[in-house]
C-alpha atoms as a PDB file:
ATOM      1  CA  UNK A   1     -21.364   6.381 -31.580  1.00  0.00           C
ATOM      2  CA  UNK A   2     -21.505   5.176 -27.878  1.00  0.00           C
ATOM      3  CA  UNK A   3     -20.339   1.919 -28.771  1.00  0.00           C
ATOM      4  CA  UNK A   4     -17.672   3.304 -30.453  1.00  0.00           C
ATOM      5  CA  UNK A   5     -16.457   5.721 -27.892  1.00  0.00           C
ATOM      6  CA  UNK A   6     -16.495   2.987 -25.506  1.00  0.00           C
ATOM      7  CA  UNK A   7     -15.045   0.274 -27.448  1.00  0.00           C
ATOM      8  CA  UNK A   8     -12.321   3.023 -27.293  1.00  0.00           C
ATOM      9  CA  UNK A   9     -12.446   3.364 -23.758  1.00  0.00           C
ATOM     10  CA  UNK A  10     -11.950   0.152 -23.014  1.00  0.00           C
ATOM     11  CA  UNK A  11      -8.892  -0.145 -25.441  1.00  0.00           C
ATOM     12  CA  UNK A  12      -7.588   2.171 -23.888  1.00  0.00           C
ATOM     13  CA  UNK A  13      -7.975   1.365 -20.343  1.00  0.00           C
ATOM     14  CA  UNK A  14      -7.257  -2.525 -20.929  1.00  0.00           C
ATOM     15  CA  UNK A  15      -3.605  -1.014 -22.816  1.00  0.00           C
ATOM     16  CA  UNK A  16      -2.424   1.452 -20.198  1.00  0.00           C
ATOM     17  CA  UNK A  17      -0.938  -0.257 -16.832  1.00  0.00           C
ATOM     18  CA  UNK A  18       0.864  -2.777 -19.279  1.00  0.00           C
ATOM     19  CA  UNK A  19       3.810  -0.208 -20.780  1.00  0.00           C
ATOM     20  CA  UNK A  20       3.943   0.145 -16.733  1.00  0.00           C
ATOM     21  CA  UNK A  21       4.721  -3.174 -16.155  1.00  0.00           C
ATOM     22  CA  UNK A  22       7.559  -3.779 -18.783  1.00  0.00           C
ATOM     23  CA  UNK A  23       8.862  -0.084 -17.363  1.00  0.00           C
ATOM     24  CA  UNK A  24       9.374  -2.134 -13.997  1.00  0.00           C
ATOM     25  CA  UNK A  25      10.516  -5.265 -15.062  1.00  0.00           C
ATOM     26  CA  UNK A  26      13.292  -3.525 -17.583  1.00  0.00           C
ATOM     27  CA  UNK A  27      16.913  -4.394 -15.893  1.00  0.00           C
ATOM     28  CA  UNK A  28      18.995  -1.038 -14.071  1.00  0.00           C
ATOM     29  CA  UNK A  29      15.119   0.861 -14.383  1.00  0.00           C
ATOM     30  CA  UNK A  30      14.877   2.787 -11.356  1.00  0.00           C
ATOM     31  CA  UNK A  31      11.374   2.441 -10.060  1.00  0.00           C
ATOM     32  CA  UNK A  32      11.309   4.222  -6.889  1.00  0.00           C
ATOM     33  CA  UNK A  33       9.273   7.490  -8.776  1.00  0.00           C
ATOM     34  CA  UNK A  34       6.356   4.312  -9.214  1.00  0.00           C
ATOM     35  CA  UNK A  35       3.723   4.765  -6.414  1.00  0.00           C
ATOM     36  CA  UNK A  36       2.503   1.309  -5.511  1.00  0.00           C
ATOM     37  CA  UNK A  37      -0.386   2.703  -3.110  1.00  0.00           C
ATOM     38  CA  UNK A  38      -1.718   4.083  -6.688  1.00  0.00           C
ATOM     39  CA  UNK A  39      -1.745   0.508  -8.090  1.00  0.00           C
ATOM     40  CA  UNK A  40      -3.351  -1.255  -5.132  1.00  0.00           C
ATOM     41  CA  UNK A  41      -6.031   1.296  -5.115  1.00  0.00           C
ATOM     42  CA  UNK A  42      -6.149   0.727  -9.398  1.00  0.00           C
ATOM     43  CA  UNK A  43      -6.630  -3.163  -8.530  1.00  0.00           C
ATOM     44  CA  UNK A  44      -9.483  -2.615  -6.113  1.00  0.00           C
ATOM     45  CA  UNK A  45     -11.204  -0.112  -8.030  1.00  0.00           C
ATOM     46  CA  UNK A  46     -11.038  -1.783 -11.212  1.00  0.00           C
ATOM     47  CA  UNK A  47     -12.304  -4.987  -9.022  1.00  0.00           C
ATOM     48  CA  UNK A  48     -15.493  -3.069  -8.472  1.00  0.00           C
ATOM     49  CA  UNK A  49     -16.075  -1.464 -11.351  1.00  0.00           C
ATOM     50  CA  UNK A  50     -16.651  -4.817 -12.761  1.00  0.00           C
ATOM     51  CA  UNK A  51     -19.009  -5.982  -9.710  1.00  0.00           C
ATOM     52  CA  UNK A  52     -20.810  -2.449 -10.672  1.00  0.00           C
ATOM     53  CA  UNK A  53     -20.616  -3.229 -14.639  1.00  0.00           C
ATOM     54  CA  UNK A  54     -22.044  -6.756 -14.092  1.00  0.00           C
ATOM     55  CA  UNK A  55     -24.779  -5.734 -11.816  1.00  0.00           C
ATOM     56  CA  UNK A  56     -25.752  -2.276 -14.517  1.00  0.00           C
ATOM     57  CA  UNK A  57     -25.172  -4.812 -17.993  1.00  0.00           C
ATOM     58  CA  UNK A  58     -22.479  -2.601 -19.270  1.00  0.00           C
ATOM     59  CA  UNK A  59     -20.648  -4.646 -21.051  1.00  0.00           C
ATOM     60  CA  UNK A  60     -17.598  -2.985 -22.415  1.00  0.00           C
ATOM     61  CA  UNK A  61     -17.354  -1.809 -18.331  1.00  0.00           C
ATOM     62  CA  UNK A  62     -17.080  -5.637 -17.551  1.00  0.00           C
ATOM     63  CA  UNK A  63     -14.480  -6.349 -20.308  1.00  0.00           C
ATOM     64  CA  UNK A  64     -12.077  -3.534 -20.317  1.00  0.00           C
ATOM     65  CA  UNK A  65     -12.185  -3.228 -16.339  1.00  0.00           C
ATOM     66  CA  UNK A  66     -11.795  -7.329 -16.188  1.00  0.00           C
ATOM     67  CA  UNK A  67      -8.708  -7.162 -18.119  1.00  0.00           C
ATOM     68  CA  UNK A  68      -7.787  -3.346 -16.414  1.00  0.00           C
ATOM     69  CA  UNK A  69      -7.701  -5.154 -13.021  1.00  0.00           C
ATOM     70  CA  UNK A  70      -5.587  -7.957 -14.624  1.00  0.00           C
ATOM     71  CA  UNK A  71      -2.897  -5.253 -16.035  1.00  0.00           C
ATOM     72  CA  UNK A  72      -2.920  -3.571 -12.544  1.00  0.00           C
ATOM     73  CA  UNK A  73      -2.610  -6.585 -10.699  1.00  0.00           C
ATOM     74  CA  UNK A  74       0.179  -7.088 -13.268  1.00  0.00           C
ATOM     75  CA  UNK A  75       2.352  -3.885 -12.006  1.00  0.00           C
ATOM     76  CA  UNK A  76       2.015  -4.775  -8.747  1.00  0.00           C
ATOM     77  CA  UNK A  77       3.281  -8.610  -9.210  1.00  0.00           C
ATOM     78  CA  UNK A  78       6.261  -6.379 -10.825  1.00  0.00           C
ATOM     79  CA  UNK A  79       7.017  -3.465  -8.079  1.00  0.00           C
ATOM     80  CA  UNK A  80       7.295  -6.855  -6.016  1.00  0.00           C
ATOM     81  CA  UNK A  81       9.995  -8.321  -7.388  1.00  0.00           C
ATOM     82  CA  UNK A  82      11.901  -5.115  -7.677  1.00  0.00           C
ATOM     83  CA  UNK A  83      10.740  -2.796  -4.620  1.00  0.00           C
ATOM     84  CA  UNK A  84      11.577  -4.472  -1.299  1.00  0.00           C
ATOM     85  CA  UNK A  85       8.441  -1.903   0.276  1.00  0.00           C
ATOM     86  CA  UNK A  86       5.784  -3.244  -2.359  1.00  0.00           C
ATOM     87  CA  UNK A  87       4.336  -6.093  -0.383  1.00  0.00           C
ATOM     88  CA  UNK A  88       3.700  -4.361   2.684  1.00  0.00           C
ATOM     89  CA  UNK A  89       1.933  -1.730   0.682  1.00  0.00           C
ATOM     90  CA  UNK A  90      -0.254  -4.248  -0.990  1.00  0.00           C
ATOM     91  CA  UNK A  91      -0.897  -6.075   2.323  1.00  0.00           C
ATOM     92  CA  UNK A  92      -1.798  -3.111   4.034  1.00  0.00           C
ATOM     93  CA  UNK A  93      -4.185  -1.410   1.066  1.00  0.00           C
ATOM     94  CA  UNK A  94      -5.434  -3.501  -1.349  1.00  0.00           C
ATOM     95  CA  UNK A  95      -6.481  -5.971   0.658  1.00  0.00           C
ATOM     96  CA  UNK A  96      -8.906  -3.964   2.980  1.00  0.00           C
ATOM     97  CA  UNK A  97     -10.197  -2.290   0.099  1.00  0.00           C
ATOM     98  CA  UNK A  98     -11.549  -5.839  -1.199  1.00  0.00           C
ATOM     99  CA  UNK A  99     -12.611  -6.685   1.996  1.00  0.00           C
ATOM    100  CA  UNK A 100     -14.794  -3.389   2.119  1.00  0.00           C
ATOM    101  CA  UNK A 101     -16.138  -4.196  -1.317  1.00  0.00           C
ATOM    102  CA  UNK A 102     -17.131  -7.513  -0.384  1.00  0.00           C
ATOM    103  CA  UNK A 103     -19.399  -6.589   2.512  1.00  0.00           C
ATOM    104  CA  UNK A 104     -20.581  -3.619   0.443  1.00  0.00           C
ATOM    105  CA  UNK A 105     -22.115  -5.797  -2.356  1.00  0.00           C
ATOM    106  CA  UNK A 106     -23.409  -8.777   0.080  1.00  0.00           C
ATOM    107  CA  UNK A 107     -25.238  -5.819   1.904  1.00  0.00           C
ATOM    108  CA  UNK A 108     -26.479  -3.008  -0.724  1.00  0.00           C
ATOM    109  CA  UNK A 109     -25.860  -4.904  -3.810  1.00  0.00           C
ATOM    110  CA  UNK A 110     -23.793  -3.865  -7.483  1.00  0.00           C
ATOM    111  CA  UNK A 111     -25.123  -0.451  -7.045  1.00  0.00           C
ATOM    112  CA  UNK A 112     -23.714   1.166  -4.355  1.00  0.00           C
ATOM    113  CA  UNK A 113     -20.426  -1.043  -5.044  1.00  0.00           C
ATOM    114  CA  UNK A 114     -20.058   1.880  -7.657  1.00  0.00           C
ATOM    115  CA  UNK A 115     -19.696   4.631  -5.419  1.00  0.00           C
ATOM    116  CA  UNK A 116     -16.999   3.029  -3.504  1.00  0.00           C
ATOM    117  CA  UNK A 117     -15.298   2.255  -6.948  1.00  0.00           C
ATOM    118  CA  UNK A 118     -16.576   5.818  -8.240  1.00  0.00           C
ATOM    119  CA  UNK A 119     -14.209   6.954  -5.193  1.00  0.00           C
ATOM    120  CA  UNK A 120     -11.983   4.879  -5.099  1.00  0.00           C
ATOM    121  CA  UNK A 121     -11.182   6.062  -8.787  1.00  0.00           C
ATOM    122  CA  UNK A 122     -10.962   9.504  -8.408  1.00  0.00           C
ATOM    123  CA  UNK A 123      -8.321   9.193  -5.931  1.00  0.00           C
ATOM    124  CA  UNK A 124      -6.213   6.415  -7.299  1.00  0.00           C
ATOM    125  CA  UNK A 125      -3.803   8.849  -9.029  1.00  0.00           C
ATOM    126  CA  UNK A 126      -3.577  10.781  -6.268  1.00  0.00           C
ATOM    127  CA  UNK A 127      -0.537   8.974  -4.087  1.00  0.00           C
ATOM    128  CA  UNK A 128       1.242   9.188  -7.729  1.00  0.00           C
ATOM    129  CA  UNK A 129       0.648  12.539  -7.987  1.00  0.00           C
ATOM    130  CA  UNK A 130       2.075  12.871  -4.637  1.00  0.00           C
ATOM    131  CA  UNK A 131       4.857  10.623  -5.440  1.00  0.00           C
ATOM    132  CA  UNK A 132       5.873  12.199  -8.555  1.00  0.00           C
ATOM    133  CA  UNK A 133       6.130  16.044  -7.007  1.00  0.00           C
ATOM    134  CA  UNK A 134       7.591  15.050  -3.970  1.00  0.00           C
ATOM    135  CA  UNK A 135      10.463  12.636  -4.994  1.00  0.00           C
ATOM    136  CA  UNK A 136      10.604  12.292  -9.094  1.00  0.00           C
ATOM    137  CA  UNK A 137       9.273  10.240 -12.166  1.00  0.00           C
ATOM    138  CA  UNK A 138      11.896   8.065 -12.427  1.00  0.00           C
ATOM    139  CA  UNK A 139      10.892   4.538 -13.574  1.00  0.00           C
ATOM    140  CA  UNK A 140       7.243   5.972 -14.256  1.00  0.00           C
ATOM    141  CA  UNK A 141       6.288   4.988 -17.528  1.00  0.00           C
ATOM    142  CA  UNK A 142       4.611   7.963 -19.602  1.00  0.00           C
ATOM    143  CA  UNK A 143       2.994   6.274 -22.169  1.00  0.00           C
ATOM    144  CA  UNK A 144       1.103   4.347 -19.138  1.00  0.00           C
ATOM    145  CA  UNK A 145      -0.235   8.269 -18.285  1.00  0.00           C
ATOM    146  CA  UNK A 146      -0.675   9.089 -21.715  1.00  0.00           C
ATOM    147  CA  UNK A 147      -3.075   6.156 -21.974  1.00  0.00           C
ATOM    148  CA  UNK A 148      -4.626   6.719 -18.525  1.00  0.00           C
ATOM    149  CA  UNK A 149      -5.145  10.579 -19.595  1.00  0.00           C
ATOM    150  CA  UNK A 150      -7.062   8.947 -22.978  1.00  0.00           C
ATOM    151  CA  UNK A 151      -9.144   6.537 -21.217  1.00  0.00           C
ATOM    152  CA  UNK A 152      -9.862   8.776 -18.515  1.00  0.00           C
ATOM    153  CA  UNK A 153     -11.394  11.369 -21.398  1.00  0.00           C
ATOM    154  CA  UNK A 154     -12.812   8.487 -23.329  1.00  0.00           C
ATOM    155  CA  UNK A 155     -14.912   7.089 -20.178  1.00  0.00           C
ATOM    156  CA  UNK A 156     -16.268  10.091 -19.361  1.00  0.00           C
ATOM    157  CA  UNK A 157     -17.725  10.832 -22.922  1.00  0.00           C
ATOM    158  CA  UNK A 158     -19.090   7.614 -22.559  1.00  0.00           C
ATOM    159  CA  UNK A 159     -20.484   7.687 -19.154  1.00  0.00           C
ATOM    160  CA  UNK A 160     -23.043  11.075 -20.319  1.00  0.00           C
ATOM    161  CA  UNK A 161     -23.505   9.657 -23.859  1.00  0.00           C
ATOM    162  CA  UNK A 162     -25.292   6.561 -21.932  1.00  0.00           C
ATOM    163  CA  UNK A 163     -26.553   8.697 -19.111  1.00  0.00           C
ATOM    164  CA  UNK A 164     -24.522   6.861 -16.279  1.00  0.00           C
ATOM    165  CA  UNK A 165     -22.788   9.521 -15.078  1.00  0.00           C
ATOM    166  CA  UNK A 166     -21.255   7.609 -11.979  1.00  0.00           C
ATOM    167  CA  UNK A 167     -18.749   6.678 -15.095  1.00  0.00           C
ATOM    168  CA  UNK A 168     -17.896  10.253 -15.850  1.00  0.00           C
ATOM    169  CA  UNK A 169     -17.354  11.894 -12.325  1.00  0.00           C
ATOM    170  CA  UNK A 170     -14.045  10.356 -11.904  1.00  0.00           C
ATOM    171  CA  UNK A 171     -12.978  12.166 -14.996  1.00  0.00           C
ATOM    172  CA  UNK A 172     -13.320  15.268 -12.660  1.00  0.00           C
ATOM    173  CA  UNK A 173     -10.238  14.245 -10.539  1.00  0.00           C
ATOM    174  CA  UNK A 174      -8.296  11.672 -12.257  1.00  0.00           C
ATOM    175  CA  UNK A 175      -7.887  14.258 -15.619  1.00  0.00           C
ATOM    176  CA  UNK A 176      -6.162  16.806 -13.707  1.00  0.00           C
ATOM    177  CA  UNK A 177      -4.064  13.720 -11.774  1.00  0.00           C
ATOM    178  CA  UNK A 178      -2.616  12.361 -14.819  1.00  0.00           C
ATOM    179  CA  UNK A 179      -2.090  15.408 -16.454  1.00  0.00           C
ATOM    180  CA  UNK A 180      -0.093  16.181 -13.447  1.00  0.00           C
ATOM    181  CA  UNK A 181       2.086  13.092 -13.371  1.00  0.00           C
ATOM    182  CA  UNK A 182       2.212  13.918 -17.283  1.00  0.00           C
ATOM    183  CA  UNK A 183       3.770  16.959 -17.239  1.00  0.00           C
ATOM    184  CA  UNK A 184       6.338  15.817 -14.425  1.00  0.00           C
ATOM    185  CA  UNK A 185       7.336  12.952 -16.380  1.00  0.00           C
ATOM    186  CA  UNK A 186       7.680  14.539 -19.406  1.00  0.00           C
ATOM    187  CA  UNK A 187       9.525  17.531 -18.094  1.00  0.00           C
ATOM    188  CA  UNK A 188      12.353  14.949 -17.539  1.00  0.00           C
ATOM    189  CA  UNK A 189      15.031  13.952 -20.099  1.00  0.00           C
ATOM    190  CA  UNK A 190      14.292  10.449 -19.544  1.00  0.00           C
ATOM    191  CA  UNK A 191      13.440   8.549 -23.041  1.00  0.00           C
ATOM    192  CA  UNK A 192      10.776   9.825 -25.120  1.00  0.00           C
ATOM    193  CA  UNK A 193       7.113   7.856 -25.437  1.00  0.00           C
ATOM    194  CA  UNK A 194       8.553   6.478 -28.891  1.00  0.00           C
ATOM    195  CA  UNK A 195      11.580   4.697 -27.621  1.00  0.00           C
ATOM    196  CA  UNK A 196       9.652   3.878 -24.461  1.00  0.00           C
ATOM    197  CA  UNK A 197       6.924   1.534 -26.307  1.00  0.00           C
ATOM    198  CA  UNK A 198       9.794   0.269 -28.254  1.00  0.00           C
ATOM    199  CA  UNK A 199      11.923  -0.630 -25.514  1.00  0.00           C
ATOM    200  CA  UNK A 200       8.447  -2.386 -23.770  1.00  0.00           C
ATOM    201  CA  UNK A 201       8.020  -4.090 -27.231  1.00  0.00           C
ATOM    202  CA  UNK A 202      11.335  -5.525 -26.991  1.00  0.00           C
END
């Protein structure tokens, strides 16, 4: 059952930023509801989650954060070419984040990598949330949330069914985040989920 539950996870997590991404790239989408912040943080926490994965041997960690950080890194190459504010933002964020990582792991090693990333995850949703309540949704992709609401349930399963529960204390804050961002979102009358994954499809 573990395996299964995170074989699921990771599904779910390697899936989500990507609906994001064709959201941003669609032509006369506005995007300015999109938090970039969120993504930067996303990139550099799904960075060391792998470092932390590699270092532990958990191996669905390594692949679905591996091609997570990919799909983030994705959304940001995106709210670049269509946000005129996204490169500062990555600049000033993501990079020192990485930085900090780096030094982490040369000093204390995979370990304690994780609770920066452990951190780093619970508040990653957090400058959407923000986003979302104090300006709109617009351009925000739900079935991105809907897929970071599934993964964020299926990881923490997983992290107490294989007694690493530095995988399931995010749940704590990110749950409530996307549900959040969710419920904004949906409240909207912009397309449904269906004709959202269509349109991405397209």
């Amino acid at each position: 059952m573990n395996v299964w539950i995170g074989a699921l996870a990771a599904i779910a997590s390697i899936t989500r930023a990507w609906p994001q991404v064709f959201r941003l790239l669609k032509k006369n989408s506005a995007v300015e509801g999109v938090s970039v912040l969120t993504w930067c943080i996303g990139t550099a926490g799904q960075s060391g989650w792998v470092i932390y994965a590699i270092g532990n041997h958990v191996v669905p960690a390594i692949i679905s954060n591996t091609l997570n950080d990919i799909g983030c890194i994705a959304v940001l190459f995106a709210a670049c070419r269509v946000r005129s504010d996204a490169r500062s933002t990555v600049v000033r964020s993501l990079i020192p984040m990485l930085v900090i990582e780096m030094i982490v792991l040369g000093i204390f090693g995979a370990t304690k990598v994780g609770i920066i990333v452990a951190v780093l995850s619970a508040i990653t949703f957090v400058p959407q949330v923000v986003r979302v309540l104090r300006k709109s949704g617009e351009g925000v992709s739900q079935f991105t949330w809907i897929l970071i609401t599934l993964s964020t349930v299926l990881w923490g399963i997983y992290g107490i069914l294989i007694h690493k529960l530095i995988l399931s204390y995010p749940t704590l804050i990110i749950l409530p985040s996307g549900l959040i961002v969710l419920a904004v979102t949906l409240r909207k009358p912009p397309s449904s989920t269906v004709v959202e994954v269509v349109d991405a499809a397209l």
